[in-house]
ModelCIF file with pLDDT and N, C-alpha, C, O atoms, coordinates in Angstrom:
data_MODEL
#
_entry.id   MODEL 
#
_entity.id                         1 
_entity.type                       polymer 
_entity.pdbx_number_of_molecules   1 
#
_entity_poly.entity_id                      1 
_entity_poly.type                           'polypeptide(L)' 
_entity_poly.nstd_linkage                   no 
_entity_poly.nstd_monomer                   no 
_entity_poly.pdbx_seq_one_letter_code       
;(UNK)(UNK)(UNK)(UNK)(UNK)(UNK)(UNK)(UNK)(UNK)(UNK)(UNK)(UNK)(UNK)(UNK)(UNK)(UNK)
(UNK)(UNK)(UNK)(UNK)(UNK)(UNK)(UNK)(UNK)(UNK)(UNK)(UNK)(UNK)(UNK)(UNK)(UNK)(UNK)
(UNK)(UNK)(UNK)(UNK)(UNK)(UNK)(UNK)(UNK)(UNK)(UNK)(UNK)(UNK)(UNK)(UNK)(UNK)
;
_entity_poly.pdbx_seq_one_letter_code_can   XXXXXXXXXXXXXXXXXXXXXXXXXXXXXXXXXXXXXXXXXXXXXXX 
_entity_poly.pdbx_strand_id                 A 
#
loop_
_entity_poly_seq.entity_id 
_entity_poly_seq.num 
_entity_poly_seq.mon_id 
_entity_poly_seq.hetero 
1 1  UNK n 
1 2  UNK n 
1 3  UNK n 
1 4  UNK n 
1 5  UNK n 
1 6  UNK n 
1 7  UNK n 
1 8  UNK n 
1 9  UNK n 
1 10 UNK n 
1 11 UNK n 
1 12 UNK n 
1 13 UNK n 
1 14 UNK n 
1 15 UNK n 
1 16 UNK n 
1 17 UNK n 
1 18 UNK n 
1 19 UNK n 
1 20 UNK n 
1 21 UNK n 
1 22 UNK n 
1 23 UNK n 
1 24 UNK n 
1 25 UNK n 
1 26 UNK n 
1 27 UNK n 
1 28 UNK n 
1 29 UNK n 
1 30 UNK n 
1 31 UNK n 
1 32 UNK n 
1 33 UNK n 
1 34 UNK n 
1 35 UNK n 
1 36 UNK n 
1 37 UNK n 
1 38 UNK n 
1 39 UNK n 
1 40 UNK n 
1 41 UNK n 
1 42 UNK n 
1 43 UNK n 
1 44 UNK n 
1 45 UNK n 
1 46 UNK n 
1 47 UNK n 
#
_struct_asym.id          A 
_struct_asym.entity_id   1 
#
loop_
_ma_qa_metric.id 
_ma_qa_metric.mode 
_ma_qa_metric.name 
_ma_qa_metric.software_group_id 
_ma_qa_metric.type 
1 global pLDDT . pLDDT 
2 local  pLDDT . pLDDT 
#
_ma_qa_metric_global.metric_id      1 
_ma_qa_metric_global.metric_value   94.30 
_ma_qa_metric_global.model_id       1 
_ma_qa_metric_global.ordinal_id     1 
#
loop_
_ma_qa_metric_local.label_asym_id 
_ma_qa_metric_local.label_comp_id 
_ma_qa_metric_local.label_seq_id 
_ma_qa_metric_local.metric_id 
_ma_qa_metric_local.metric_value 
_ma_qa_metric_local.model_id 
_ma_qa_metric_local.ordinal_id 
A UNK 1  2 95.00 1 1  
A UNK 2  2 92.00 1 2  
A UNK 3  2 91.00 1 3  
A UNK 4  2 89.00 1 4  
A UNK 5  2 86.00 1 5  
A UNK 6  2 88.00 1 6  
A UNK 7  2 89.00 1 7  
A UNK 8  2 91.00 1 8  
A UNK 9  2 92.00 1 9  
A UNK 10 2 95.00 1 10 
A UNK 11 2 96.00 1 11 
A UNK 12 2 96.00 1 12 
A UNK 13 2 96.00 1 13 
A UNK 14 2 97.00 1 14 
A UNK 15 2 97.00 1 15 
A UNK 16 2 97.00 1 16 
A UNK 17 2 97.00 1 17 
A UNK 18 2 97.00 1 18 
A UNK 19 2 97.00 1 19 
A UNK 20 2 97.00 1 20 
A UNK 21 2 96.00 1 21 
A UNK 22 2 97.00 1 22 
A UNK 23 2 97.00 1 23 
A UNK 24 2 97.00 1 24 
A UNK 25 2 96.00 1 25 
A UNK 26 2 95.00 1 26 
A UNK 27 2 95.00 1 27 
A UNK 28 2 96.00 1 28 
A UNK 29 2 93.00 1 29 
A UNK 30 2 92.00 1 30 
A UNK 31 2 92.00 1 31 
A UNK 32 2 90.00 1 32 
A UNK 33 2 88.00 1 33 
A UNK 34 2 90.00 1 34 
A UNK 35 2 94.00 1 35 
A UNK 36 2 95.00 1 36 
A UNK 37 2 95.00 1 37 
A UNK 38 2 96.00 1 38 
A UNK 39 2 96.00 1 39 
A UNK 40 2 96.00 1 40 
A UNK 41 2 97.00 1 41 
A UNK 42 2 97.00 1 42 
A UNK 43 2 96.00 1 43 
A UNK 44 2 96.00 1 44 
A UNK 45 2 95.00 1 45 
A UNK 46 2 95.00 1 46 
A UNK 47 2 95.00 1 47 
#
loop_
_atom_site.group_PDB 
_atom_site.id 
_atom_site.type_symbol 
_atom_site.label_atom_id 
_atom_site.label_alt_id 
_atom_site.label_comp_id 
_atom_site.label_asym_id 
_atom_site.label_entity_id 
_atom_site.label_seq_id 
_atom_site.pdbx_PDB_ins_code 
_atom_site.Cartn_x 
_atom_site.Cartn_y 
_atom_site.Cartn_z 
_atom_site.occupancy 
_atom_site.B_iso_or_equiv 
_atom_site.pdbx_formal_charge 
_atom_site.auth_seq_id 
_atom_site.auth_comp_id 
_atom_site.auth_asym_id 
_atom_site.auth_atom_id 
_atom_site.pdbx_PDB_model_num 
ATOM 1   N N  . UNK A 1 1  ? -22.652 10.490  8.924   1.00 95.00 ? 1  UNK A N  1 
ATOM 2   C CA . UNK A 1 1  ? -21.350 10.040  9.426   1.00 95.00 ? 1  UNK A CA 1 
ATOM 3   C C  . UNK A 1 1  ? -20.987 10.817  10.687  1.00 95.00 ? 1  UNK A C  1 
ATOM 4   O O  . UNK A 1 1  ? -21.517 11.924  10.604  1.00 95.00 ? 1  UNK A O  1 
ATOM 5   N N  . UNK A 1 2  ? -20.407 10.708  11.643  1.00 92.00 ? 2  UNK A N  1 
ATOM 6   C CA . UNK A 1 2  ? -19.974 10.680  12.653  1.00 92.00 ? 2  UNK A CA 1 
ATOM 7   C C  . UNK A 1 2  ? -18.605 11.642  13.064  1.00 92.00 ? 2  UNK A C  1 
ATOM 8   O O  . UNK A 1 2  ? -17.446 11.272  12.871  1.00 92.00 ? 2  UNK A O  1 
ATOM 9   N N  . UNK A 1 3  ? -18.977 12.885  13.638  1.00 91.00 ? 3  UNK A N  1 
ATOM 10  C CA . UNK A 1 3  ? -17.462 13.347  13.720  1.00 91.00 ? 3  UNK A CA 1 
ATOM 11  C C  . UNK A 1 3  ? -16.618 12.747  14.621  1.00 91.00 ? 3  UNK A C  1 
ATOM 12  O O  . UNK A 1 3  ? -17.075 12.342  15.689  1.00 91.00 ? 3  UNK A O  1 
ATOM 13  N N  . UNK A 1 4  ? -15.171 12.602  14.285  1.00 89.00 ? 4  UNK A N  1 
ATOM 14  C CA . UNK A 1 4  ? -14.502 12.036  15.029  1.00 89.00 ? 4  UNK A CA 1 
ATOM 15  C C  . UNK A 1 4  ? -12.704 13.202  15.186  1.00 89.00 ? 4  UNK A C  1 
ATOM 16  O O  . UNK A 1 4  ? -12.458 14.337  14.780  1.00 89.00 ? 4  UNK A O  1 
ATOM 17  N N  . UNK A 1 5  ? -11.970 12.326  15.844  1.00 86.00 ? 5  UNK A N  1 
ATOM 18  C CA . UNK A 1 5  ? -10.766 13.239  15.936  1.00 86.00 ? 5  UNK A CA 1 
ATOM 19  C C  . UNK A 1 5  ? -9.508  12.416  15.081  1.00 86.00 ? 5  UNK A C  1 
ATOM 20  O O  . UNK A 1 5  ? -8.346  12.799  15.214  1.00 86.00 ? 5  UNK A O  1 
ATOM 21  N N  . UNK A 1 6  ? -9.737  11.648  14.496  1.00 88.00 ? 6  UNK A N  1 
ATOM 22  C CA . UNK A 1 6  ? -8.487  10.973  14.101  1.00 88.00 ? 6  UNK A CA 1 
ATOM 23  C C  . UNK A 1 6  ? -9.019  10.233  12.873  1.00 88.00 ? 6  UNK A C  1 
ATOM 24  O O  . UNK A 1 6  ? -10.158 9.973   12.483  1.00 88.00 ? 6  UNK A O  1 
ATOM 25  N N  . UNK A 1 7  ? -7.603  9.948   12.329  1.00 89.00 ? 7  UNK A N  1 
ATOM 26  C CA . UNK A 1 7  ? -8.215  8.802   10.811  1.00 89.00 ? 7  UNK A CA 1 
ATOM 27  C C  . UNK A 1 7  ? -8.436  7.509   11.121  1.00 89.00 ? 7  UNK A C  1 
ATOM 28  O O  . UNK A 1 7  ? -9.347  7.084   10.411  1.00 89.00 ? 7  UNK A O  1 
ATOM 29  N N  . UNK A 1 8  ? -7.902  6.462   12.064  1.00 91.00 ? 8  UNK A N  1 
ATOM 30  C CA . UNK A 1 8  ? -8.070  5.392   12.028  1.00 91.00 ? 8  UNK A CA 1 
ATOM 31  C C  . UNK A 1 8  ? -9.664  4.481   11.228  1.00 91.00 ? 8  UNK A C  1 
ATOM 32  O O  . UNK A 1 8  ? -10.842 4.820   11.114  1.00 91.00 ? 8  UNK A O  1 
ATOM 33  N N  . UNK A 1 9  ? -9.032  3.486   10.905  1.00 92.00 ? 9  UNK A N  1 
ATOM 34  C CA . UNK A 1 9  ? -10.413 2.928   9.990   1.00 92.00 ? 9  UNK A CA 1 
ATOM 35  C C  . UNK A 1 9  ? -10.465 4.081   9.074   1.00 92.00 ? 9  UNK A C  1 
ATOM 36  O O  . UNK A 1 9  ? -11.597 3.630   8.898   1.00 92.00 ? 9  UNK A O  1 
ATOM 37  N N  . UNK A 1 10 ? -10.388 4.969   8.424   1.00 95.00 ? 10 UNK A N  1 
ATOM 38  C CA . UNK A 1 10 ? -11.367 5.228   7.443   1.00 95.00 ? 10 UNK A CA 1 
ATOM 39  C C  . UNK A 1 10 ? -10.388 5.056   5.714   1.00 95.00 ? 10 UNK A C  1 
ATOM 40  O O  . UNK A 1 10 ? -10.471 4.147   4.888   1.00 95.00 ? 10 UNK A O  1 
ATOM 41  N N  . UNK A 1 11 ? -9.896  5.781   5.699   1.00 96.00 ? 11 UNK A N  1 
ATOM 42  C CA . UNK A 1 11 ? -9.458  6.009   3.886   1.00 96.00 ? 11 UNK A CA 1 
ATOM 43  C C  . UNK A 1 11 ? -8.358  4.711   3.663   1.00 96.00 ? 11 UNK A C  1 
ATOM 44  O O  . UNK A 1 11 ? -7.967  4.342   2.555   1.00 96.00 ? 11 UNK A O  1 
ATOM 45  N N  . UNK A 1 12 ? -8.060  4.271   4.615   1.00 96.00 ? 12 UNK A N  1 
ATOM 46  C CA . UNK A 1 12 ? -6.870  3.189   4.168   1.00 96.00 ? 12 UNK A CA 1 
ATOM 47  C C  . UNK A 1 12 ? -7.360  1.203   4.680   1.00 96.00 ? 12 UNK A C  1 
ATOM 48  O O  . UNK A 1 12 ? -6.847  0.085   4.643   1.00 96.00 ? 12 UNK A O  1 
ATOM 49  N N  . UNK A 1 13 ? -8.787  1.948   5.155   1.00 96.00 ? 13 UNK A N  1 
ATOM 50  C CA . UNK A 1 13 ? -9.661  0.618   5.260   1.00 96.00 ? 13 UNK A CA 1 
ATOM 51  C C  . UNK A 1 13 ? -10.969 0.399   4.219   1.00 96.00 ? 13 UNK A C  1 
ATOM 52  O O  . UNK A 1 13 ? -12.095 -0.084  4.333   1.00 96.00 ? 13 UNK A O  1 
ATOM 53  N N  . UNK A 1 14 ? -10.189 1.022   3.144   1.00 97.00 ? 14 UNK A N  1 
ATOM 54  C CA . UNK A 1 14 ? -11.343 0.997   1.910   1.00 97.00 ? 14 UNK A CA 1 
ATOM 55  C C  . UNK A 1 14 ? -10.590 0.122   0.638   1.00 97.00 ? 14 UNK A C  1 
ATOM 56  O O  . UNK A 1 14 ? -9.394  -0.049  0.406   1.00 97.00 ? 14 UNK A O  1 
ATOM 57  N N  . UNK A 1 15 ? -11.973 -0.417  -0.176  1.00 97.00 ? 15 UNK A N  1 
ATOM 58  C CA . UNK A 1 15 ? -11.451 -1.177  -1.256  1.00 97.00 ? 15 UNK A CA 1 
ATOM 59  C C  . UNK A 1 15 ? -10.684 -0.295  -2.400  1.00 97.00 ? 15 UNK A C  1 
ATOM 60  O O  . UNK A 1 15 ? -10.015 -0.821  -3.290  1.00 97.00 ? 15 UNK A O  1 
ATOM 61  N N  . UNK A 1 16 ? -10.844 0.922   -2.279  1.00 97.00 ? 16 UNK A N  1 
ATOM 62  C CA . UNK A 1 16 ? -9.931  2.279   -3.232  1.00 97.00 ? 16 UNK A CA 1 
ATOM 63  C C  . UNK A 1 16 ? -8.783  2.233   -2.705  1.00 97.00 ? 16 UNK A C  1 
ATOM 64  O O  . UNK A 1 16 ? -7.894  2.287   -3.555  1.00 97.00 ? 16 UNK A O  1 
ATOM 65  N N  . UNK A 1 17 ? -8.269  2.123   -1.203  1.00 97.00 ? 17 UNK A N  1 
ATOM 66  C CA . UNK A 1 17 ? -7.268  2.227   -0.677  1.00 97.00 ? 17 UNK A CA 1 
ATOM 67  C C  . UNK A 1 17 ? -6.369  0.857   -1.384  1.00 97.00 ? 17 UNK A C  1 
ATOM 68  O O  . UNK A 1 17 ? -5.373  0.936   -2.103  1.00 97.00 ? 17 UNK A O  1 
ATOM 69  N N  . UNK A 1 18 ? -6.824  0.066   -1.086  1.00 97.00 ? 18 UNK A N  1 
ATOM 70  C CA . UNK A 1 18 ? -6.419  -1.674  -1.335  1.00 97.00 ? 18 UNK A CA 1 
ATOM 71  C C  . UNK A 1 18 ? -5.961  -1.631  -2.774  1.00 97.00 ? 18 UNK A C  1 
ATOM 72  O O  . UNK A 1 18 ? -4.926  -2.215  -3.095  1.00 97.00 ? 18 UNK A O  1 
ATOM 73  N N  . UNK A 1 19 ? -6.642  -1.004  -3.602  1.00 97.00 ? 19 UNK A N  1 
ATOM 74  C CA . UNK A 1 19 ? -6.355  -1.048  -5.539  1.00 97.00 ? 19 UNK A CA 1 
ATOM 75  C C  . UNK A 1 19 ? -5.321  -0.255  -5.939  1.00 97.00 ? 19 UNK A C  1 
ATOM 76  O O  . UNK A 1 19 ? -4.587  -0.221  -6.927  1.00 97.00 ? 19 UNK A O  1 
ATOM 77  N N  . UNK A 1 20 ? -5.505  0.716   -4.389  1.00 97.00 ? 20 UNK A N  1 
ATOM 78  C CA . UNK A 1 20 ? -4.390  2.218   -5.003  1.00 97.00 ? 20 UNK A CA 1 
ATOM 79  C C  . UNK A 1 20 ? -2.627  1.496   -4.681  1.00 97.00 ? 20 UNK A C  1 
ATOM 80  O O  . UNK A 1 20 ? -1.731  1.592   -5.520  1.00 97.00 ? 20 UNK A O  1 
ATOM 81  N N  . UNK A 1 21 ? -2.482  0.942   -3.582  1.00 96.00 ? 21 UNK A N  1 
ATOM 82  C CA . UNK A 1 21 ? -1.848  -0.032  -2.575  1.00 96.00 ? 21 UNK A CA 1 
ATOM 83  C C  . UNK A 1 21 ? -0.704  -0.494  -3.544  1.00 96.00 ? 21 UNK A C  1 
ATOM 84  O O  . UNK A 1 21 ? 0.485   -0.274  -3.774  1.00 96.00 ? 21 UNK A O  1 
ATOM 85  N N  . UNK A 1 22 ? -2.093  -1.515  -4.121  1.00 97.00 ? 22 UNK A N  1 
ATOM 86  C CA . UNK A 1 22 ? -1.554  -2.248  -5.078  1.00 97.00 ? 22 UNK A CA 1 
ATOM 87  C C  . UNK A 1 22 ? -1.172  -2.548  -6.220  1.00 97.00 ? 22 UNK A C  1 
ATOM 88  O O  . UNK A 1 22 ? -0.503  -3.527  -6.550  1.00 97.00 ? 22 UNK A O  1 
ATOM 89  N N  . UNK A 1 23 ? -1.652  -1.579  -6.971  1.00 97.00 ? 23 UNK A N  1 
ATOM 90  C CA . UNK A 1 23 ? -1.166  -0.751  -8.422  1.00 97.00 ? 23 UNK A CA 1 
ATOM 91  C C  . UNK A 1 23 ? -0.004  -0.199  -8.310  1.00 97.00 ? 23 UNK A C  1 
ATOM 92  O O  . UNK A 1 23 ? 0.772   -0.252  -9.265  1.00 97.00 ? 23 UNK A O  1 
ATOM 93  N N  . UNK A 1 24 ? 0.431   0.584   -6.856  1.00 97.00 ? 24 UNK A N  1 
ATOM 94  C CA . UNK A 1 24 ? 1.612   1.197   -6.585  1.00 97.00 ? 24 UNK A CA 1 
ATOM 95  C C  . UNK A 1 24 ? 2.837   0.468   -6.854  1.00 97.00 ? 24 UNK A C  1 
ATOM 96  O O  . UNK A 1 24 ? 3.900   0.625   -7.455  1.00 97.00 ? 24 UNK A O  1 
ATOM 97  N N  . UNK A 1 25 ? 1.967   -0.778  -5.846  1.00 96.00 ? 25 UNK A N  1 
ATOM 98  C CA . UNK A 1 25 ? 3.301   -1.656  -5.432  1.00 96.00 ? 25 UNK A CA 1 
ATOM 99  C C  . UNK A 1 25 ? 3.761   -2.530  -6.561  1.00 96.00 ? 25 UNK A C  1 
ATOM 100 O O  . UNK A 1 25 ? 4.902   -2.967  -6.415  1.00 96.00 ? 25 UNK A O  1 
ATOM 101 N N  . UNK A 1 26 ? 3.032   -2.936  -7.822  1.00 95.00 ? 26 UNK A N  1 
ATOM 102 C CA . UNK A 1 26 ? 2.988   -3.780  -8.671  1.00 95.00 ? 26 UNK A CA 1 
ATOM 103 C C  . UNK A 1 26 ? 3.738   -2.423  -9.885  1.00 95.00 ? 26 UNK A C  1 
ATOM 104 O O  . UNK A 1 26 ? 4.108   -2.922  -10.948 1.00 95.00 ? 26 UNK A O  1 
ATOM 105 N N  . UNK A 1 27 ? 3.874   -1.443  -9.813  1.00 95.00 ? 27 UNK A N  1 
ATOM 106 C CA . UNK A 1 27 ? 4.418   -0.274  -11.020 1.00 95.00 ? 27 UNK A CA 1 
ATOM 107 C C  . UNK A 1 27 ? 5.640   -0.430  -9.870  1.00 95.00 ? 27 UNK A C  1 
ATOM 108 O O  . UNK A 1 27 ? 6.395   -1.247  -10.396 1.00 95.00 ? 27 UNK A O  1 
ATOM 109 N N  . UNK A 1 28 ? 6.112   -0.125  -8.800  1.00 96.00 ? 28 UNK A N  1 
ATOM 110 C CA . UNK A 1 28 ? 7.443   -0.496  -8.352  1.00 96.00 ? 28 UNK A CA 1 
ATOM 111 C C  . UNK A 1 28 ? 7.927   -1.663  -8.929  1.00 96.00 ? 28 UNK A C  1 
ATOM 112 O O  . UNK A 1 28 ? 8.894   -1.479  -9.669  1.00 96.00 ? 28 UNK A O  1 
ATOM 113 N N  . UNK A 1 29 ? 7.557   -2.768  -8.816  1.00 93.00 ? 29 UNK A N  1 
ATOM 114 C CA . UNK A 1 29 ? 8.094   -4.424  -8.898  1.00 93.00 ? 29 UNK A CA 1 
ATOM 115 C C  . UNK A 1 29 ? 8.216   -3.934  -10.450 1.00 93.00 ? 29 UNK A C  1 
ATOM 116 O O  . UNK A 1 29 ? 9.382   -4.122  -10.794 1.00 93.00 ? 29 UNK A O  1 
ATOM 117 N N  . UNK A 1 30 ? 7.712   -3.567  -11.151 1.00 92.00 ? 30 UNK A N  1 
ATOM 118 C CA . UNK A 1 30 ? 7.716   -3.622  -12.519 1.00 92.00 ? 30 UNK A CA 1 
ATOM 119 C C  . UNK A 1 30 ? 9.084   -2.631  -13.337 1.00 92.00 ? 30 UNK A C  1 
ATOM 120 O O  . UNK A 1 30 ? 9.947   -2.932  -14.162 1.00 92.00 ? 30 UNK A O  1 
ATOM 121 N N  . UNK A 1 31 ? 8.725   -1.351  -12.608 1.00 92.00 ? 31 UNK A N  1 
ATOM 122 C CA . UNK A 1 31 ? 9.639   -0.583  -13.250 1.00 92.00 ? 31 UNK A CA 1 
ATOM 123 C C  . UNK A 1 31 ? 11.146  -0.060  -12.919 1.00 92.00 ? 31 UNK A C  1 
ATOM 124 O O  . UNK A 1 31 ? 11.969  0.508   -13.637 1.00 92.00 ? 31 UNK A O  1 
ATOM 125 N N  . UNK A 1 32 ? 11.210  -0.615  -11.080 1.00 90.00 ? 32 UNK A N  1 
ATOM 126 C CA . UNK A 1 32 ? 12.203  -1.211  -10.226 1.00 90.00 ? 32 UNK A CA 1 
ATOM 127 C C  . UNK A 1 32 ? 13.123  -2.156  -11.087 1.00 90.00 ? 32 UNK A C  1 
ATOM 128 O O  . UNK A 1 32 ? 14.300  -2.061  -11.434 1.00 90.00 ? 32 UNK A O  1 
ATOM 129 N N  . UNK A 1 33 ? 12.333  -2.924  -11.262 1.00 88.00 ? 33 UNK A N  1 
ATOM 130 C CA . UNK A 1 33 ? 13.337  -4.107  -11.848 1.00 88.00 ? 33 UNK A CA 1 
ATOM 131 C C  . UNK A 1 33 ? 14.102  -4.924  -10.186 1.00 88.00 ? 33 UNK A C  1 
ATOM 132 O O  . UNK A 1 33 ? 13.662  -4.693  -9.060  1.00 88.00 ? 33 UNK A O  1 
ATOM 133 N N  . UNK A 1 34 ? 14.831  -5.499  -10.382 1.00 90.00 ? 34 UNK A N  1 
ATOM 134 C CA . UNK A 1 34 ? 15.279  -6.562  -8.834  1.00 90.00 ? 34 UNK A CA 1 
ATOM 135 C C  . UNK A 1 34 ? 15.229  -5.753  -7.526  1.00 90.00 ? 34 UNK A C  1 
ATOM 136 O O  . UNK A 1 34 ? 14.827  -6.076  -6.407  1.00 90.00 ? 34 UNK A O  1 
ATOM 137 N N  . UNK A 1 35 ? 15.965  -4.150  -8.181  1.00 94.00 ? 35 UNK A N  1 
ATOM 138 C CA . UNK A 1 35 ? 15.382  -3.763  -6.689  1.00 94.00 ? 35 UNK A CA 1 
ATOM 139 C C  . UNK A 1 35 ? 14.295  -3.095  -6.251  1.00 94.00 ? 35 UNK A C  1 
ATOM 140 O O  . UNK A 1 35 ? 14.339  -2.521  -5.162  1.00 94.00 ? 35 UNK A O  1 
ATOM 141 N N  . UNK A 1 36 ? 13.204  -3.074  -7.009  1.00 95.00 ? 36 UNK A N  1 
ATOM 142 C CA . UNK A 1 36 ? 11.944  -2.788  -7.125  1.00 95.00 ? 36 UNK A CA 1 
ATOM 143 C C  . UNK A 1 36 ? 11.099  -3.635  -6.200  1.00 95.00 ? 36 UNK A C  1 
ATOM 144 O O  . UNK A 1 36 ? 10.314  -3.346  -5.297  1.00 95.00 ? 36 UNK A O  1 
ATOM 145 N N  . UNK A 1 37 ? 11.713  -5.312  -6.961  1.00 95.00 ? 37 UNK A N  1 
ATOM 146 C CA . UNK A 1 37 ? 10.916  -6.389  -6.527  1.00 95.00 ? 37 UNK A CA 1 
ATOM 147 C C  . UNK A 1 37 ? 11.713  -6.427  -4.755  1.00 95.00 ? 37 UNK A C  1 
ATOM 148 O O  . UNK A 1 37 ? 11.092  -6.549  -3.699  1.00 95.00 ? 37 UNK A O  1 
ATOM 149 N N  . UNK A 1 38 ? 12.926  -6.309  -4.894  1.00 96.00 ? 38 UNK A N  1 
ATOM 150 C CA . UNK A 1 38 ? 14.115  -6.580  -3.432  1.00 96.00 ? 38 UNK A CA 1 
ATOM 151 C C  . UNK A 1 38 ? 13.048  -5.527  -2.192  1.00 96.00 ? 38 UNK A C  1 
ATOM 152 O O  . UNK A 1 38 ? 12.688  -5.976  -1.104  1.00 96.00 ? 38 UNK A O  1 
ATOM 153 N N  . UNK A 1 39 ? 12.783  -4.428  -2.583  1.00 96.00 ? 39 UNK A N  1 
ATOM 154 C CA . UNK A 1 39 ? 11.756  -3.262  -1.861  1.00 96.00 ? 39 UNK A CA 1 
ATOM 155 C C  . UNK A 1 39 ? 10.552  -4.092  -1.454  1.00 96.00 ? 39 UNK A C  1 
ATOM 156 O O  . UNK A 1 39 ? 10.453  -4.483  -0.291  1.00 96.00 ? 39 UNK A O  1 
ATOM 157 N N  . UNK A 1 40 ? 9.755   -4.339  -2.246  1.00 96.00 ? 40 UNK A N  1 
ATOM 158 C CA . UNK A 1 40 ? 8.307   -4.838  -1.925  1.00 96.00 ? 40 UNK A CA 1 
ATOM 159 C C  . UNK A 1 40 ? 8.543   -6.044  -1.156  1.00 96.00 ? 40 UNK A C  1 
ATOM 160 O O  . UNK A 1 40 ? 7.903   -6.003  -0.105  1.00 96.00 ? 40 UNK A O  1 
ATOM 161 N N  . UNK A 1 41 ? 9.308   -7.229  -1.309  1.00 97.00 ? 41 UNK A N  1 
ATOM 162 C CA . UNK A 1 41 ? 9.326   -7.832  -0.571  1.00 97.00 ? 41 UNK A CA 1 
ATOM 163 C C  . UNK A 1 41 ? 10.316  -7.752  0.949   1.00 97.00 ? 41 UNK A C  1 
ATOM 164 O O  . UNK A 1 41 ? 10.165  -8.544  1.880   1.00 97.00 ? 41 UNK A O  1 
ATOM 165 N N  . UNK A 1 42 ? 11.291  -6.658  0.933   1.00 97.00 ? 42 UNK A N  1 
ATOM 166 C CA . UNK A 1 42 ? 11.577  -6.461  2.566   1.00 97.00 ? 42 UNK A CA 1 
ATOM 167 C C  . UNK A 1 42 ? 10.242  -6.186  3.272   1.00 97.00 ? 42 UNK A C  1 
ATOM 168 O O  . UNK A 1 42 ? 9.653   -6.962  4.025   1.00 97.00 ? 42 UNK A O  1 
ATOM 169 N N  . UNK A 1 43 ? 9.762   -4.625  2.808   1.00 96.00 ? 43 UNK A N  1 
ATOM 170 C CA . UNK A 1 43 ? 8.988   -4.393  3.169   1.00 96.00 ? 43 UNK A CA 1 
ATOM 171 C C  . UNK A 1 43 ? 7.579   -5.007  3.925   1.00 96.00 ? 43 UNK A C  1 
ATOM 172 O O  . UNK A 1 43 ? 6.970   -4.549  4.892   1.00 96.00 ? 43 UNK A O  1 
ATOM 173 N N  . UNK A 1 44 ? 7.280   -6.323  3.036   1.00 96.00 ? 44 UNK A N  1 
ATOM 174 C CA . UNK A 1 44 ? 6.165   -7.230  3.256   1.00 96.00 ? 44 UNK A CA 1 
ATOM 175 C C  . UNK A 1 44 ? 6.934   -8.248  4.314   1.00 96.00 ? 44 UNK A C  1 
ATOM 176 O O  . UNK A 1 44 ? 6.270   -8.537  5.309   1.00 96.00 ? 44 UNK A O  1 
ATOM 177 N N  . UNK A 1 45 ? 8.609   -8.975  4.184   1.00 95.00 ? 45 UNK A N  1 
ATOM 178 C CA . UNK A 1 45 ? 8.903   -10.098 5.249   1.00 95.00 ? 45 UNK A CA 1 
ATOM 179 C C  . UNK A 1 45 ? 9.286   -9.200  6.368   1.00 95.00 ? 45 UNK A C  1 
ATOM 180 O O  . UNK A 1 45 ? 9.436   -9.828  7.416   1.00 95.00 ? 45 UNK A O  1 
ATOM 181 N N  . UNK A 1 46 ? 9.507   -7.821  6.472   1.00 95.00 ? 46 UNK A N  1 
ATOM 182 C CA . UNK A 1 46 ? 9.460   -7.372  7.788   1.00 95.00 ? 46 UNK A CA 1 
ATOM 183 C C  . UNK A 1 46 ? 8.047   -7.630  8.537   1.00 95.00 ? 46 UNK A C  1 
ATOM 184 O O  . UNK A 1 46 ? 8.020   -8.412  9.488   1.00 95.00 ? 46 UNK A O  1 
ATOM 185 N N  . UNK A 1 47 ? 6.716   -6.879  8.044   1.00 95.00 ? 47 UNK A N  1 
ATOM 186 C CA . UNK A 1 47 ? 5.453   -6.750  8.493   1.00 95.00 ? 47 UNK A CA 1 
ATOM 187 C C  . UNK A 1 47 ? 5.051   -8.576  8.781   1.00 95.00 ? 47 UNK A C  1 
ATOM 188 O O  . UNK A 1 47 ? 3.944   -8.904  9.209   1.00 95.00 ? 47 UNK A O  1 
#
């Protein structure tokens, strides 16, 4: 592997990153309750 100076591409362009992501975001919606779910989706119709 390649030294470099910065993170881009690496730990948050992985399929671990993507599961961790989304386990997060799915235990918010869940244990949030409306404003759990109200969070995940600003968050996503801003982006």
């Amino acid at each position: 592997d390649p030294r470099r100076s910065g993170g881009h591409r690496t730990l948050t362009h992985t399929w671990v990153w993507a599961l961790l992501i989304g386990a997060g975001s799915a235990a918010i919606a869940t244990l949030g309750d409306r404003w759990g779910v109200l969070f995940i989706l600003f968050v996503h119709m801003v982006l």
